[in-house]
C-alpha atoms as a PDB file:
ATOM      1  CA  UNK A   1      60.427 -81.023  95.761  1.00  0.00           C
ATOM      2  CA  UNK A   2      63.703 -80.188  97.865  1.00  0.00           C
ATOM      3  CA  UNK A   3      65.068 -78.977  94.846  1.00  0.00           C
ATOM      4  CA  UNK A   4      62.104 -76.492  94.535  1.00  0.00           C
ATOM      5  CA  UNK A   5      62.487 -75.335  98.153  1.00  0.00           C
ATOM      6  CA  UNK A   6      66.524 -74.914  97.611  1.00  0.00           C
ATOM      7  CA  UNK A   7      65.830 -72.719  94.732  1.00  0.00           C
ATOM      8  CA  UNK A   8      63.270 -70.407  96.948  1.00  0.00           C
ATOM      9  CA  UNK A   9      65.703 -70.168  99.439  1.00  0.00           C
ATOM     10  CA  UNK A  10      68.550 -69.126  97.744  1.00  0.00           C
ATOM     11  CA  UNK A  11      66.604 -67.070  95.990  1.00  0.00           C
ATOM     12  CA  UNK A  12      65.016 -65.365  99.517  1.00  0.00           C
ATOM     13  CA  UNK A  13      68.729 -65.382 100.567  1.00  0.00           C
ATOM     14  CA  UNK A  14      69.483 -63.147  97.881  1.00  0.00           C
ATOM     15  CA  UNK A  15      66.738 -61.106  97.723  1.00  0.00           C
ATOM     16  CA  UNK A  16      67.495 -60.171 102.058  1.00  0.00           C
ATOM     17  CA  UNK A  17      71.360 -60.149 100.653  1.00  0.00           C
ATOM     18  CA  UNK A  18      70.733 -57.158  98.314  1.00  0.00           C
ATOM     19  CA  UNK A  19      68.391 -55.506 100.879  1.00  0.00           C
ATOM     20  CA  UNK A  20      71.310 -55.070 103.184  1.00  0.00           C
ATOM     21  CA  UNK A  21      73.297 -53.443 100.484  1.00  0.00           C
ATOM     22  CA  UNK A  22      70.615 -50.849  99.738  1.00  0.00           C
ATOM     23  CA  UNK A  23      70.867 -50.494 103.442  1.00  0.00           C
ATOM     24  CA  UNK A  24      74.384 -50.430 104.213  1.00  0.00           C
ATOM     25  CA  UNK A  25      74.553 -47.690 101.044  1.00  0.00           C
ATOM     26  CA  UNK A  26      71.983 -45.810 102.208  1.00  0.00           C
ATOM     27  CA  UNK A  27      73.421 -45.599 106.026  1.00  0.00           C
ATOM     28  CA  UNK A  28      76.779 -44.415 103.949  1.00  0.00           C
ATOM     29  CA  UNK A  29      74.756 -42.046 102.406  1.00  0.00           C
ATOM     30  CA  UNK A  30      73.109 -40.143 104.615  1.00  0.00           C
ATOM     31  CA  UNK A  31      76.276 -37.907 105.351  1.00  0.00           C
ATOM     32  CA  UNK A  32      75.698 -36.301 101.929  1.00  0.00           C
ATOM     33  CA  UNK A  33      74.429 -33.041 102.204  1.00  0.00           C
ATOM     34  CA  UNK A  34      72.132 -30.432 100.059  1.00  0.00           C
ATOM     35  CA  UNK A  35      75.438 -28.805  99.530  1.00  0.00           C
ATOM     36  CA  UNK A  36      77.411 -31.885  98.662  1.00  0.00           C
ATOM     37  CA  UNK A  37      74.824 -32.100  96.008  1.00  0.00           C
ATOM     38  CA  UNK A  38      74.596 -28.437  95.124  1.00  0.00           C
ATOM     39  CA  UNK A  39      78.583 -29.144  94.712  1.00  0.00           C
ATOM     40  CA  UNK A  40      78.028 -32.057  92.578  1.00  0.00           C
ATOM     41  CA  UNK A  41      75.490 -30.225  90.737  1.00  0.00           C
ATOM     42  CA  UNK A  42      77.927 -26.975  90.100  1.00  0.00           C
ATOM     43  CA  UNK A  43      80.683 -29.355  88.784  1.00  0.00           C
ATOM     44  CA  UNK A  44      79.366 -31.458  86.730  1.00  0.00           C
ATOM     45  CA  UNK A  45      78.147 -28.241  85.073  1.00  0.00           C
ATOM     46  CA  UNK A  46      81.585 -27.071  85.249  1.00  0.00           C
ATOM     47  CA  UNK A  47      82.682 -30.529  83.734  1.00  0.00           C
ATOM     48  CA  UNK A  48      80.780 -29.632  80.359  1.00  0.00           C
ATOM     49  CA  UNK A  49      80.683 -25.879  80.495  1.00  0.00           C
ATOM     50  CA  UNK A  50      84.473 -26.314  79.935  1.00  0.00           C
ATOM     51  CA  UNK A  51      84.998 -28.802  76.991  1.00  0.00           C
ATOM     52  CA  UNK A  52      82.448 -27.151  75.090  1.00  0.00           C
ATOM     53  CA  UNK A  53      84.320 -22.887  75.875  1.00  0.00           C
ATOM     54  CA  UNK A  54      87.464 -24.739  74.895  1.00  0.00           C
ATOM     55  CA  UNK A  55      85.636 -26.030  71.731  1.00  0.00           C
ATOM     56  CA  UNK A  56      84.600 -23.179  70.735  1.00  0.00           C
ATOM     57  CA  UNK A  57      87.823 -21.030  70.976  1.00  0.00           C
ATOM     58  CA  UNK A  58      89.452 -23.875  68.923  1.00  0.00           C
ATOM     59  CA  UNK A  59      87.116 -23.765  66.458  1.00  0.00           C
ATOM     60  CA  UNK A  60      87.540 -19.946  66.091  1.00  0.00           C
ATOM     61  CA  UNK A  61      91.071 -19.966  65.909  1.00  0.00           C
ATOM     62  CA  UNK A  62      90.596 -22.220  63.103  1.00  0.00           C
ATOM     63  CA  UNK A  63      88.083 -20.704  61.233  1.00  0.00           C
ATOM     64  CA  UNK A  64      90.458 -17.667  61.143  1.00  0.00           C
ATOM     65  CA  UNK A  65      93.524 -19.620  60.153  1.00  0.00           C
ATOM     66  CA  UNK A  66      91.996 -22.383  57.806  1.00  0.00           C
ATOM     67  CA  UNK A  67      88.280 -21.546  56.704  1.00  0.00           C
ATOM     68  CA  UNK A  68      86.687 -23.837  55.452  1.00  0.00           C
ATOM     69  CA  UNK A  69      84.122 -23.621  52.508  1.00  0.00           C
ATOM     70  CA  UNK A  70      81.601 -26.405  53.769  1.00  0.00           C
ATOM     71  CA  UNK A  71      81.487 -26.657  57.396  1.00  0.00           C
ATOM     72  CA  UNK A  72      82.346 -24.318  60.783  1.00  0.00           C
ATOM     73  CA  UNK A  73      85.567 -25.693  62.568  1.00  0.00           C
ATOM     74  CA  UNK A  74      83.546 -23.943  65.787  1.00  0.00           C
ATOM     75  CA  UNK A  75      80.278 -25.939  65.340  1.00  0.00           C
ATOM     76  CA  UNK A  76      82.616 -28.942  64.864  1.00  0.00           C
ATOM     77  CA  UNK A  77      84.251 -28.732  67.986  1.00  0.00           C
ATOM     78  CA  UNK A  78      81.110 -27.092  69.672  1.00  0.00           C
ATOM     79  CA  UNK A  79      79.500 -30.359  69.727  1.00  0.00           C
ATOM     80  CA  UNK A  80      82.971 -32.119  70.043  1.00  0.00           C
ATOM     81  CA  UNK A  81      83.126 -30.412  73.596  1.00  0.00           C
ATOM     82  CA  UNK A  82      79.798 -30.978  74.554  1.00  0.00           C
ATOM     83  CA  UNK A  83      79.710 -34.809  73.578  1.00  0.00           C
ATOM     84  CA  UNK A  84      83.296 -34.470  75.825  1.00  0.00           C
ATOM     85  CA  UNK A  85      81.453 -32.361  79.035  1.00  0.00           C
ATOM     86  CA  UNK A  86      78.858 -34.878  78.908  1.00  0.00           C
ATOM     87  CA  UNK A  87      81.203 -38.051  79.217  1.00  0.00           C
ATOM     88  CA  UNK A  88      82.965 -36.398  81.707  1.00  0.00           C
ATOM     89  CA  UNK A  89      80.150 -35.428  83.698  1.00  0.00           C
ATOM     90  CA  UNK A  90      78.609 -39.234  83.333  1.00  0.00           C
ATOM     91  CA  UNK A  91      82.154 -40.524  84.941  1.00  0.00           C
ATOM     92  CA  UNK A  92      81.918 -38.351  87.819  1.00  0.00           C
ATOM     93  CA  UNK A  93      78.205 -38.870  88.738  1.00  0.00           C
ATOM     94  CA  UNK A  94      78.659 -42.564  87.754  1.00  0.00           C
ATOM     95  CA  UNK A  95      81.612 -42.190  90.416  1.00  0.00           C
ATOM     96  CA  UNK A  96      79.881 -40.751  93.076  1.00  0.00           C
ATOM     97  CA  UNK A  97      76.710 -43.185  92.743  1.00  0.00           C
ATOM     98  CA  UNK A  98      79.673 -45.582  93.719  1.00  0.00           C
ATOM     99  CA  UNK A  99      78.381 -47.742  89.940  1.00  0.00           C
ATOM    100  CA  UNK A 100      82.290 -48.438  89.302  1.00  0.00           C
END
């Protein structure tokens, strides 16, 4: 039966422990602004807008230089860019959310 009542209580203990996190983040987060979001809105647009322009310039130059018969080098890298943008942009949020 003690056993029982240890388990509850550690398991209160950590339940109040993580409630204090969420608390302490939340205090640390209330300096955040609409335009420190706006900002982090704008650049993680920024952080795929250009890996996917930088595709696609590669992937013209190449289809000029080396075309190929099967497949666009500029749809290639198109979607090489965006999968890029998109993992960047997932670091940098995942950064901010403070997830490290």
């Amino acid at each position: 039966m003690s056993r029982l009542r240890d388990q509850r209580g550690q398991g209160f203990s950590e339940q109040i422990g993580r409630k204090a996190e969420r608390k302490r983040r939340a205090r640390e987060a209330e300096g955040r602004t609409v335009f420190f979001w706006l900002g982090m809105f704008g650049m993680v647009g920024w952080a795929i807008a250009v890996p996917s322009l930088l595709g696609i310039m590669l992937g013209l130059w190449l289809d000029r230089h080396w075309p190929a018969a099967q497949a666009s080098w500029t749809l290639t890298f198109l979607i090489l860019g965006v999968a890029l943008g998109c993992l960047n942009a997932w670091y940098w949020i995942r950064r901010e959310s403070g997830d490290d």
